[in-house]
PDB file of N, CA and C in Angstrom:
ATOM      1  N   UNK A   1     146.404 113.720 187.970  1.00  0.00           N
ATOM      2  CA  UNK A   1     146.568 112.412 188.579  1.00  0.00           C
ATOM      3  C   UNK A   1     147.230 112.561 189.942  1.00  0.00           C
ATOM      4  N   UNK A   2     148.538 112.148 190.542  1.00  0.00           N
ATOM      5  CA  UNK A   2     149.045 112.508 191.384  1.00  0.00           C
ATOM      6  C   UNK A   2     150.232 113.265 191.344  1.00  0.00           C
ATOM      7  N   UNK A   3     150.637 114.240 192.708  1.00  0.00           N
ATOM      8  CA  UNK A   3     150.697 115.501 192.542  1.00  0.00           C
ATOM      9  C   UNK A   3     152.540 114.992 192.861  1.00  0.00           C
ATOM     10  N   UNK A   4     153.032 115.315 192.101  1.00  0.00           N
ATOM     11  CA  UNK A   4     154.704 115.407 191.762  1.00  0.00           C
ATOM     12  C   UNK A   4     155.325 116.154 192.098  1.00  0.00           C
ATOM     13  N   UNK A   5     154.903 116.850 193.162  1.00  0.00           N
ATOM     14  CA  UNK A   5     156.148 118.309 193.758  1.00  0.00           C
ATOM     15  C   UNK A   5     156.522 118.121 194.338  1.00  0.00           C
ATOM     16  N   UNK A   6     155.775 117.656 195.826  1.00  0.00           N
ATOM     17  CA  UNK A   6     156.895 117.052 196.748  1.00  0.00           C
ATOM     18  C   UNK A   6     157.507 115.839 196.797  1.00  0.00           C
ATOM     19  N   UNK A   7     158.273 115.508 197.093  1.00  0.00           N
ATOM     20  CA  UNK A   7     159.642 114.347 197.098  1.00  0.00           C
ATOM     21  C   UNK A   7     159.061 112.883 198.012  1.00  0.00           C
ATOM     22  N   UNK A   8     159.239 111.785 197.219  1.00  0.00           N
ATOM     23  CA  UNK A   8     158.581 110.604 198.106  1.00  0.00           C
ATOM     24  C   UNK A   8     159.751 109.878 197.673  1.00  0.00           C
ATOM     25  N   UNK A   9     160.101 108.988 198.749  1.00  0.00           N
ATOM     26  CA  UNK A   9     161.313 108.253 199.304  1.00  0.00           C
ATOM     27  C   UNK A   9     160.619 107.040 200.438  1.00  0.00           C
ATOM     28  N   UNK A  10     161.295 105.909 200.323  1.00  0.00           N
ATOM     29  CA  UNK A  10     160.962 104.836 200.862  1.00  0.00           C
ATOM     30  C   UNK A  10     162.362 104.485 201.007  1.00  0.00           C
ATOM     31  N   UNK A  11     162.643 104.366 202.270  1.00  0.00           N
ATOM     32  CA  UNK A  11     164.210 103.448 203.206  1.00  0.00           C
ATOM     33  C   UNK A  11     164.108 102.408 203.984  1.00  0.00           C
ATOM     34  N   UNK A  12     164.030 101.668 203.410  1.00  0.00           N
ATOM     35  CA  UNK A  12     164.279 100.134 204.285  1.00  0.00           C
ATOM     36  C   UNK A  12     165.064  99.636 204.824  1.00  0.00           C
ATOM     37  N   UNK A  13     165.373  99.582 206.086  1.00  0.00           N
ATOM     38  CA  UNK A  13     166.505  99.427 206.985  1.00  0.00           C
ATOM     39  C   UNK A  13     166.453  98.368 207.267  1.00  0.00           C
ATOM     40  N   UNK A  14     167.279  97.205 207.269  1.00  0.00           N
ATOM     41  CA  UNK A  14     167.250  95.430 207.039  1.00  0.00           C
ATOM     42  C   UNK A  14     165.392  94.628 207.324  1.00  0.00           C
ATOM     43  N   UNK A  15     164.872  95.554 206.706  1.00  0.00           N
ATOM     44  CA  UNK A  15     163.189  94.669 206.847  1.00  0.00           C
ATOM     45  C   UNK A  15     163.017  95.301 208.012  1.00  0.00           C
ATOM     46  N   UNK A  16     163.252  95.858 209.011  1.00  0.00           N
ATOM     47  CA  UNK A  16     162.606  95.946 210.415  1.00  0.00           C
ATOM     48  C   UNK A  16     162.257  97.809 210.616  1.00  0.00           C
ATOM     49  N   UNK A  17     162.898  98.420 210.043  1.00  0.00           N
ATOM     50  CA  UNK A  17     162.524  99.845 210.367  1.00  0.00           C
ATOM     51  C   UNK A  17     162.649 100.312 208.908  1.00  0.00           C
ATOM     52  N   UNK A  18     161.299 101.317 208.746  1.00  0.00           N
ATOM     53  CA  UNK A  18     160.898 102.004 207.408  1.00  0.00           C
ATOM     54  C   UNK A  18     160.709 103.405 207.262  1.00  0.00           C
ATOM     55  N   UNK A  19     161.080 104.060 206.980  1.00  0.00           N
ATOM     56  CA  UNK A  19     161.019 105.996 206.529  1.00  0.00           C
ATOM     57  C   UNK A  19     160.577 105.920 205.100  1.00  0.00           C
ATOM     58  N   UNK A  20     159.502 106.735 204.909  1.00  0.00           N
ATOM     59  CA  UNK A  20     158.962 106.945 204.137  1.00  0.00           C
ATOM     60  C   UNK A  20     158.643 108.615 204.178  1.00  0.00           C
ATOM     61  N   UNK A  21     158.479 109.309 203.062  1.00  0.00           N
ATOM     62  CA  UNK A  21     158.744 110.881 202.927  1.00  0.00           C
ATOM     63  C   UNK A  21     157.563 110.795 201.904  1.00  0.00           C
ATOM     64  N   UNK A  22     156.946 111.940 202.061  1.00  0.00           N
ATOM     65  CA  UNK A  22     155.765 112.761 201.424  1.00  0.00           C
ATOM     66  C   UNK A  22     154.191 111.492 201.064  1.00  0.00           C
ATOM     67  N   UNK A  23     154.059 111.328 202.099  1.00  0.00           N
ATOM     68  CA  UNK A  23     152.983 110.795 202.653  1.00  0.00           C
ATOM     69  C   UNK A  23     151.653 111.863 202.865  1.00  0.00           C
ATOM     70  N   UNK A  24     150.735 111.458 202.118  1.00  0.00           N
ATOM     71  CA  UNK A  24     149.570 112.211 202.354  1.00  0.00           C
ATOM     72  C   UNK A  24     148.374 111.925 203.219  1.00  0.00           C
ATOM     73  N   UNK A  25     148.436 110.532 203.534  1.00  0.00           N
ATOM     74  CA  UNK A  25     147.276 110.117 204.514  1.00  0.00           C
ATOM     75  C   UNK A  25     147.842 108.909 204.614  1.00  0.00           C
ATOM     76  N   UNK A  26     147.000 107.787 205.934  1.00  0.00           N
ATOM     77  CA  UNK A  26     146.941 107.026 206.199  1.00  0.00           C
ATOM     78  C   UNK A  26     145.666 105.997 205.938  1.00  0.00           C
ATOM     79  N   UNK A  27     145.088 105.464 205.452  1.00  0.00           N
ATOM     80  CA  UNK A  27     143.897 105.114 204.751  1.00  0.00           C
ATOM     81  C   UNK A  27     143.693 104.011 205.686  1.00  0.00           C
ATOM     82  N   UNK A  28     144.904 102.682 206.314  1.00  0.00           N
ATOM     83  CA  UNK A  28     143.896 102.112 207.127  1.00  0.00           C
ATOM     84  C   UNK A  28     145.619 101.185 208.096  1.00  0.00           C
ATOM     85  N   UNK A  29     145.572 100.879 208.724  1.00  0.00           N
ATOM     86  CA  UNK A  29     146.473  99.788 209.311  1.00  0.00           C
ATOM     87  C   UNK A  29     146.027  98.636 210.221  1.00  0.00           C
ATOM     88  N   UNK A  30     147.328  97.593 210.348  1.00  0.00           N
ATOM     89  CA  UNK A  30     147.079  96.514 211.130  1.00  0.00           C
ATOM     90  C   UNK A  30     148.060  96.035 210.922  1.00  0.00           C
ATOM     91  N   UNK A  31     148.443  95.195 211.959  1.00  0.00           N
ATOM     92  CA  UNK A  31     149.860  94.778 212.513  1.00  0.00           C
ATOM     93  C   UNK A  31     150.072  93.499 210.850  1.00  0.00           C
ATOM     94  N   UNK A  32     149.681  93.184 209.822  1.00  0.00           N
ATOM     95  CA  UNK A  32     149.898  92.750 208.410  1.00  0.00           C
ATOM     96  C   UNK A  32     150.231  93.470 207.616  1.00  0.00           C
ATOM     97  N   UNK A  33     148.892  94.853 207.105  1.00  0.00           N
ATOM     98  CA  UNK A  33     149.095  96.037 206.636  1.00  0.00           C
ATOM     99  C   UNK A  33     148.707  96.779 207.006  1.00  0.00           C
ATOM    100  N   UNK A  34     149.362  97.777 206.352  1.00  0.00           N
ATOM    101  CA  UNK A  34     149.779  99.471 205.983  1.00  0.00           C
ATOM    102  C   UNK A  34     149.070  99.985 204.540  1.00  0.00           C
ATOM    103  N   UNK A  35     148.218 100.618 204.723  1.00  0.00           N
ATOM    104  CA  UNK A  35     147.908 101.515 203.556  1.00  0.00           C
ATOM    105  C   UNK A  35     147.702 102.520 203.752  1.00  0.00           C
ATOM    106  N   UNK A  36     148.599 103.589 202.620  1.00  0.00           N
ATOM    107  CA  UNK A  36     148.479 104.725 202.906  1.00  0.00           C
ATOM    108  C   UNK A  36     148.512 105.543 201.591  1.00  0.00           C
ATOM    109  N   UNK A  37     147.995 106.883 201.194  1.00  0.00           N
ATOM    110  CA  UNK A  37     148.319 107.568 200.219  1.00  0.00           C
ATOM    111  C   UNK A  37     149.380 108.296 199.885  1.00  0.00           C
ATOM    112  N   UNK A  38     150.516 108.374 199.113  1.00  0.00           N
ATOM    113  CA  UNK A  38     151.869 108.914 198.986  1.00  0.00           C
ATOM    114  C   UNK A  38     151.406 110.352 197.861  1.00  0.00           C
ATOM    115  N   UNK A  39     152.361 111.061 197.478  1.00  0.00           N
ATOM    116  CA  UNK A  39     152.430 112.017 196.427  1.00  0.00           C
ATOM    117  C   UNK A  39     152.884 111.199 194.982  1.00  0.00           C
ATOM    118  N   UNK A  40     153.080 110.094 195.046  1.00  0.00           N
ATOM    119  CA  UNK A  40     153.223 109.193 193.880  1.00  0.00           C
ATOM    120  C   UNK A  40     152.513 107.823 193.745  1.00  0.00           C
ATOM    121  N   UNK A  41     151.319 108.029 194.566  1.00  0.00           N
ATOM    122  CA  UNK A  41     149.353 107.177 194.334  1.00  0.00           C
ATOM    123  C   UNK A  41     149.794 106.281 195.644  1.00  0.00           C
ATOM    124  N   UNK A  42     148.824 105.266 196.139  1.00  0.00           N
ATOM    125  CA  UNK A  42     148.686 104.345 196.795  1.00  0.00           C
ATOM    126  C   UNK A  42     149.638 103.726 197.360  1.00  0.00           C
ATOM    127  N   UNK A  43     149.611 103.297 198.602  1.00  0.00           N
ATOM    128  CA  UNK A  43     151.249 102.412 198.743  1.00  0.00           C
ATOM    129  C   UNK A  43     150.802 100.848 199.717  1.00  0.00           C
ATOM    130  N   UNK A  44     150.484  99.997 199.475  1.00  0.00           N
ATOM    131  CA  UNK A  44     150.284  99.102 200.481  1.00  0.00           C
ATOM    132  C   UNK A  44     151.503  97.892 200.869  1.00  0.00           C
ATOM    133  N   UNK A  45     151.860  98.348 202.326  1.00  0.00           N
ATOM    134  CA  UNK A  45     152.828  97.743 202.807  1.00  0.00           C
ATOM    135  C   UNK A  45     152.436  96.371 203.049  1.00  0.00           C
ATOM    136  N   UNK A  46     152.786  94.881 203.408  1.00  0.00           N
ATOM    137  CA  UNK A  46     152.556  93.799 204.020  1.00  0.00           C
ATOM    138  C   UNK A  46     154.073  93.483 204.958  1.00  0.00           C
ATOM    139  N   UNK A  47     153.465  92.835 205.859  1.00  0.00           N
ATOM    140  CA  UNK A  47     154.319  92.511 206.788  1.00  0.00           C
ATOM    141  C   UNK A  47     154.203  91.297 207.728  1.00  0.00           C
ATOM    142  N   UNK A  48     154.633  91.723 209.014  1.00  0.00           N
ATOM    143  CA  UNK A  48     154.588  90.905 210.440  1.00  0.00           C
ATOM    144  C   UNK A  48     155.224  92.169 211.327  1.00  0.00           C
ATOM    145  N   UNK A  49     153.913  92.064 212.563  1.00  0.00           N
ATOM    146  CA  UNK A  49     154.221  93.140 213.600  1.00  0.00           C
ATOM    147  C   UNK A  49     154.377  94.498 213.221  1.00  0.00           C
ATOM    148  N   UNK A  50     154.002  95.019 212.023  1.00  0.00           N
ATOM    149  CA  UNK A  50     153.709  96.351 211.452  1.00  0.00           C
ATOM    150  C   UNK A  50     153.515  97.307 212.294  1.00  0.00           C
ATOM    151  N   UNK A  51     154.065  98.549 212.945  1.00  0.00           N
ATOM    152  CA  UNK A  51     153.678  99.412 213.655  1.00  0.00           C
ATOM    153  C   UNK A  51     154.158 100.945 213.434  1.00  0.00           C
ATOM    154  N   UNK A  52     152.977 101.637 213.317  1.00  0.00           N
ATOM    155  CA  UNK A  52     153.447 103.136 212.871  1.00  0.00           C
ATOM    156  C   UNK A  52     154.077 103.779 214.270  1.00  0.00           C
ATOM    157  N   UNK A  53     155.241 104.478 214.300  1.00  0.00           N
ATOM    158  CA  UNK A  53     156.044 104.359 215.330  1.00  0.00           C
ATOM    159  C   UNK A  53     155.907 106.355 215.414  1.00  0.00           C
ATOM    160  N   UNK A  54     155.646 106.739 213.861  1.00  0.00           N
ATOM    161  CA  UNK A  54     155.841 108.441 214.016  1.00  0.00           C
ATOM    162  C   UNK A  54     155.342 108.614 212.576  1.00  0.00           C
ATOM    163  N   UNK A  55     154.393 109.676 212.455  1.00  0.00           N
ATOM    164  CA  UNK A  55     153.811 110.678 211.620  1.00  0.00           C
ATOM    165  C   UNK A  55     153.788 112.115 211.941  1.00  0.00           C
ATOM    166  N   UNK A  56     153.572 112.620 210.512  1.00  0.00           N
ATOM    167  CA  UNK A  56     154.154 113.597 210.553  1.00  0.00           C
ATOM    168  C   UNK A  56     152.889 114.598 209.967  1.00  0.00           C
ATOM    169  N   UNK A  57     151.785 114.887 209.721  1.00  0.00           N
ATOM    170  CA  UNK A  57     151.150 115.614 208.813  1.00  0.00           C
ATOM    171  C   UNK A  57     151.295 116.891 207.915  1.00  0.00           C
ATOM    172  N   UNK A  58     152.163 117.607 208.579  1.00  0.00           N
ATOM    173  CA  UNK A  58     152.893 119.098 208.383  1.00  0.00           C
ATOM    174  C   UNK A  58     153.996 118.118 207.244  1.00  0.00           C
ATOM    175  N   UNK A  59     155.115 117.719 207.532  1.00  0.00           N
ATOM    176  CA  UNK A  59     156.188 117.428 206.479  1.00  0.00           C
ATOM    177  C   UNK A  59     155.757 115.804 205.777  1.00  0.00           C
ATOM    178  N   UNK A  60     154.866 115.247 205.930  1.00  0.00           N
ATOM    179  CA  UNK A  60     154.649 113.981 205.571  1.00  0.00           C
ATOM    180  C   UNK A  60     155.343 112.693 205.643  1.00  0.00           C
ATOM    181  N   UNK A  61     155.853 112.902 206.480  1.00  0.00           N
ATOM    182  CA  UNK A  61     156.976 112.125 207.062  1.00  0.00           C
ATOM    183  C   UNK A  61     156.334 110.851 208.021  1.00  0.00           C
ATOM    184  N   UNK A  62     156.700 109.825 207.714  1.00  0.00           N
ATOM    185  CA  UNK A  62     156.226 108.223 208.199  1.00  0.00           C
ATOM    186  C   UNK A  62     157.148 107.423 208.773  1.00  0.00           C
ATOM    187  N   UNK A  63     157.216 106.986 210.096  1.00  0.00           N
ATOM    188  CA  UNK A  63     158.092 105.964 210.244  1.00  0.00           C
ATOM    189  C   UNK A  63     157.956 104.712 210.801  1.00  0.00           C
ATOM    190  N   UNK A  64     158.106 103.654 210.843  1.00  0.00           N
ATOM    191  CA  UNK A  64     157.148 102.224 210.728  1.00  0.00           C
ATOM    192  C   UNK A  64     158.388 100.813 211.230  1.00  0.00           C
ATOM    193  N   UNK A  65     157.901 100.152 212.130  1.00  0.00           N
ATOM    194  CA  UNK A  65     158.707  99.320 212.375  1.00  0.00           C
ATOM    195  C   UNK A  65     157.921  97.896 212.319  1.00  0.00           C
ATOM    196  N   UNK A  66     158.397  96.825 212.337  1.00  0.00           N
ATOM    197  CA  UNK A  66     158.102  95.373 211.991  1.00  0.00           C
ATOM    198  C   UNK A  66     158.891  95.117 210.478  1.00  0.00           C
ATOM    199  N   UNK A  67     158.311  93.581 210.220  1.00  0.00           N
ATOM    200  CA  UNK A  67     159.185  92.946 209.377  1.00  0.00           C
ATOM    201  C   UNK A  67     158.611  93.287 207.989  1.00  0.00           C
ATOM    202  N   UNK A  68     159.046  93.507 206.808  1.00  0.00           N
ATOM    203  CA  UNK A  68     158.512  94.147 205.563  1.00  0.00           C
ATOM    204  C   UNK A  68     158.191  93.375 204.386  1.00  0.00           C
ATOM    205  N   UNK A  69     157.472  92.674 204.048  1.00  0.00           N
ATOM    206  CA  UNK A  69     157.557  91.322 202.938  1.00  0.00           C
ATOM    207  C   UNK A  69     157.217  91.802 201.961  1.00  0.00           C
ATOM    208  N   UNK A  70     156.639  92.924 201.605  1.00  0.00           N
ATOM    209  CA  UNK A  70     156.301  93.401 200.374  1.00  0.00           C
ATOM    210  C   UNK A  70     156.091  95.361 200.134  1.00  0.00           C
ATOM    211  N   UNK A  71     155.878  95.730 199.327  1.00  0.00           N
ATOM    212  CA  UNK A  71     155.635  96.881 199.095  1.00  0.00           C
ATOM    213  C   UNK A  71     154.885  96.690 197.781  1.00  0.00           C
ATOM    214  N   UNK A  72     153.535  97.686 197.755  1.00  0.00           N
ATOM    215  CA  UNK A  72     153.139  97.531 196.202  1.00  0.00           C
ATOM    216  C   UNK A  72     152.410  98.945 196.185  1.00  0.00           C
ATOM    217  N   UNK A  73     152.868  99.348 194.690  1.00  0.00           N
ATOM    218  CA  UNK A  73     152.020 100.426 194.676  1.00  0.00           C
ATOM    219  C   UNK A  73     150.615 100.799 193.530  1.00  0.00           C
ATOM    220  N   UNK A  74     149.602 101.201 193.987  1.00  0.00           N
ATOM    221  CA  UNK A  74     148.618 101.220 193.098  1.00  0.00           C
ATOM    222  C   UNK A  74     148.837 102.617 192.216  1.00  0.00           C
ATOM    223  N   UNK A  75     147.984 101.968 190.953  1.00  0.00           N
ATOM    224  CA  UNK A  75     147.742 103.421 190.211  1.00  0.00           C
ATOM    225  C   UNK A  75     146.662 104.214 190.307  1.00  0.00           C
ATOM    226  N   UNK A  76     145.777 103.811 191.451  1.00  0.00           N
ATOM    227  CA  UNK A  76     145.026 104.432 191.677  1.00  0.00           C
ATOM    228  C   UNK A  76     144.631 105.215 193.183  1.00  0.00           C
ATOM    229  N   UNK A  77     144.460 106.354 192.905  1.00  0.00           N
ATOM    230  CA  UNK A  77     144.604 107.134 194.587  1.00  0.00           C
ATOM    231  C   UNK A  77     143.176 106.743 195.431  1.00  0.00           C
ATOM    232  N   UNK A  78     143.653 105.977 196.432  1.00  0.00           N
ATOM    233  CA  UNK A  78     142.084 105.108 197.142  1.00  0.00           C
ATOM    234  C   UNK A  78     142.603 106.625 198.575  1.00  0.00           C
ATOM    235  N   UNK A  79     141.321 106.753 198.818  1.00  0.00           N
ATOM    236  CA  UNK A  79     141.197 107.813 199.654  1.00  0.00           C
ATOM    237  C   UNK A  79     139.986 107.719 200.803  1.00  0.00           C
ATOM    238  N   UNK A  80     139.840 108.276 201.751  1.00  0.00           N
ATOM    239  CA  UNK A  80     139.016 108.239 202.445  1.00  0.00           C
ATOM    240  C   UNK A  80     137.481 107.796 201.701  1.00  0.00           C
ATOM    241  N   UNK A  81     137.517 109.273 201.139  1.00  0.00           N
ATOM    242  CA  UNK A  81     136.298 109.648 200.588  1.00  0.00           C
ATOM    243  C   UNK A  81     135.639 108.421 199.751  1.00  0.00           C
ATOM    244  N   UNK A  82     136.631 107.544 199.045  1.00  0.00           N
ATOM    245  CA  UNK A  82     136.448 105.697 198.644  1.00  0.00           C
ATOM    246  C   UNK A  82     136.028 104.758 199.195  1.00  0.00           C
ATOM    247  N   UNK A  83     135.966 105.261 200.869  1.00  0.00           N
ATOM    248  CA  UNK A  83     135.270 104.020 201.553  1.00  0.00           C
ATOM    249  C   UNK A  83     133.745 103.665 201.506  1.00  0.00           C
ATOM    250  N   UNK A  84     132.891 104.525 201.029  1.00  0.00           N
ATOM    251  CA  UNK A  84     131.763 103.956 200.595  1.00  0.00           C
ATOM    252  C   UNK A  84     131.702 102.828 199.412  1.00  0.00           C
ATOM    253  N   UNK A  85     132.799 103.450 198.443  1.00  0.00           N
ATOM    254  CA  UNK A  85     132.898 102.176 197.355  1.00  0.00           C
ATOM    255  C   UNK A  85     133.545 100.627 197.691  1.00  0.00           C
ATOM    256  N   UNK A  86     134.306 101.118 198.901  1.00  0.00           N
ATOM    257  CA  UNK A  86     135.089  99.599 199.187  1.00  0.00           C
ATOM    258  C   UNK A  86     134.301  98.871 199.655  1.00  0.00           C
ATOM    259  N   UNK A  87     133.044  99.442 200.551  1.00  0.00           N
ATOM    260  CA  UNK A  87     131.880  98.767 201.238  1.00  0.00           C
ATOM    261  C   UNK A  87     130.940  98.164 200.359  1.00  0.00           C
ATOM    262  N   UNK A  88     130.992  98.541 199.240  1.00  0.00           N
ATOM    263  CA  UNK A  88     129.909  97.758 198.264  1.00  0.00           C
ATOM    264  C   UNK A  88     130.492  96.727 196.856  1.00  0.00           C
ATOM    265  N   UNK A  89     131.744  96.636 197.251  1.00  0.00           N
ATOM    266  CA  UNK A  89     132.517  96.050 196.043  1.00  0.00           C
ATOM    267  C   UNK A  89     132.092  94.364 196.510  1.00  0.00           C
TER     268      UNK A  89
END
């Protein structure tokens, strides 16, 4: 399922600045949302003024500023390779 070795962490600094650790991809954004794949499945952020500020691909390291209204995480790992299925749903 998803891969549990490296360390995933989410820091929310009063709603406006976000660090996030062991990030595996970025799947899609826009100044609402953030979706991205973590080492512990799916993560879709919602917001206002959402902006990826620093990535990291080597340490997986994410850092994200705007206002934060939600966090949710799926149990299922949506991945690139999924965008043919999202196109026909």
């Amino acid at each position: 399922m998803f891969e549990q070795s490296k360390p995933h962490s989410i820091i929310v600094e009063n709603r406006r600045k976000t660090v996030i650790t062991g990030v595996k991809d970025v799947e899609s954004f826009n100044e609402n949302d953030i979706i991205i794949i973590t080492h512990s499945g799916g993560l879709k952020i919602r917001g206002k003024n959402l902006e990826i500020s620093k990535i990291s691909v080597e340490t997986g390291d994410l850092e994200m500023t705007g206002e934060v209204t939600s966090l949710h995480y799926s149990d299922h790992d949506r991945s690139p390779n999924n965008i043919i299925t999202k196109l026909f749903r």
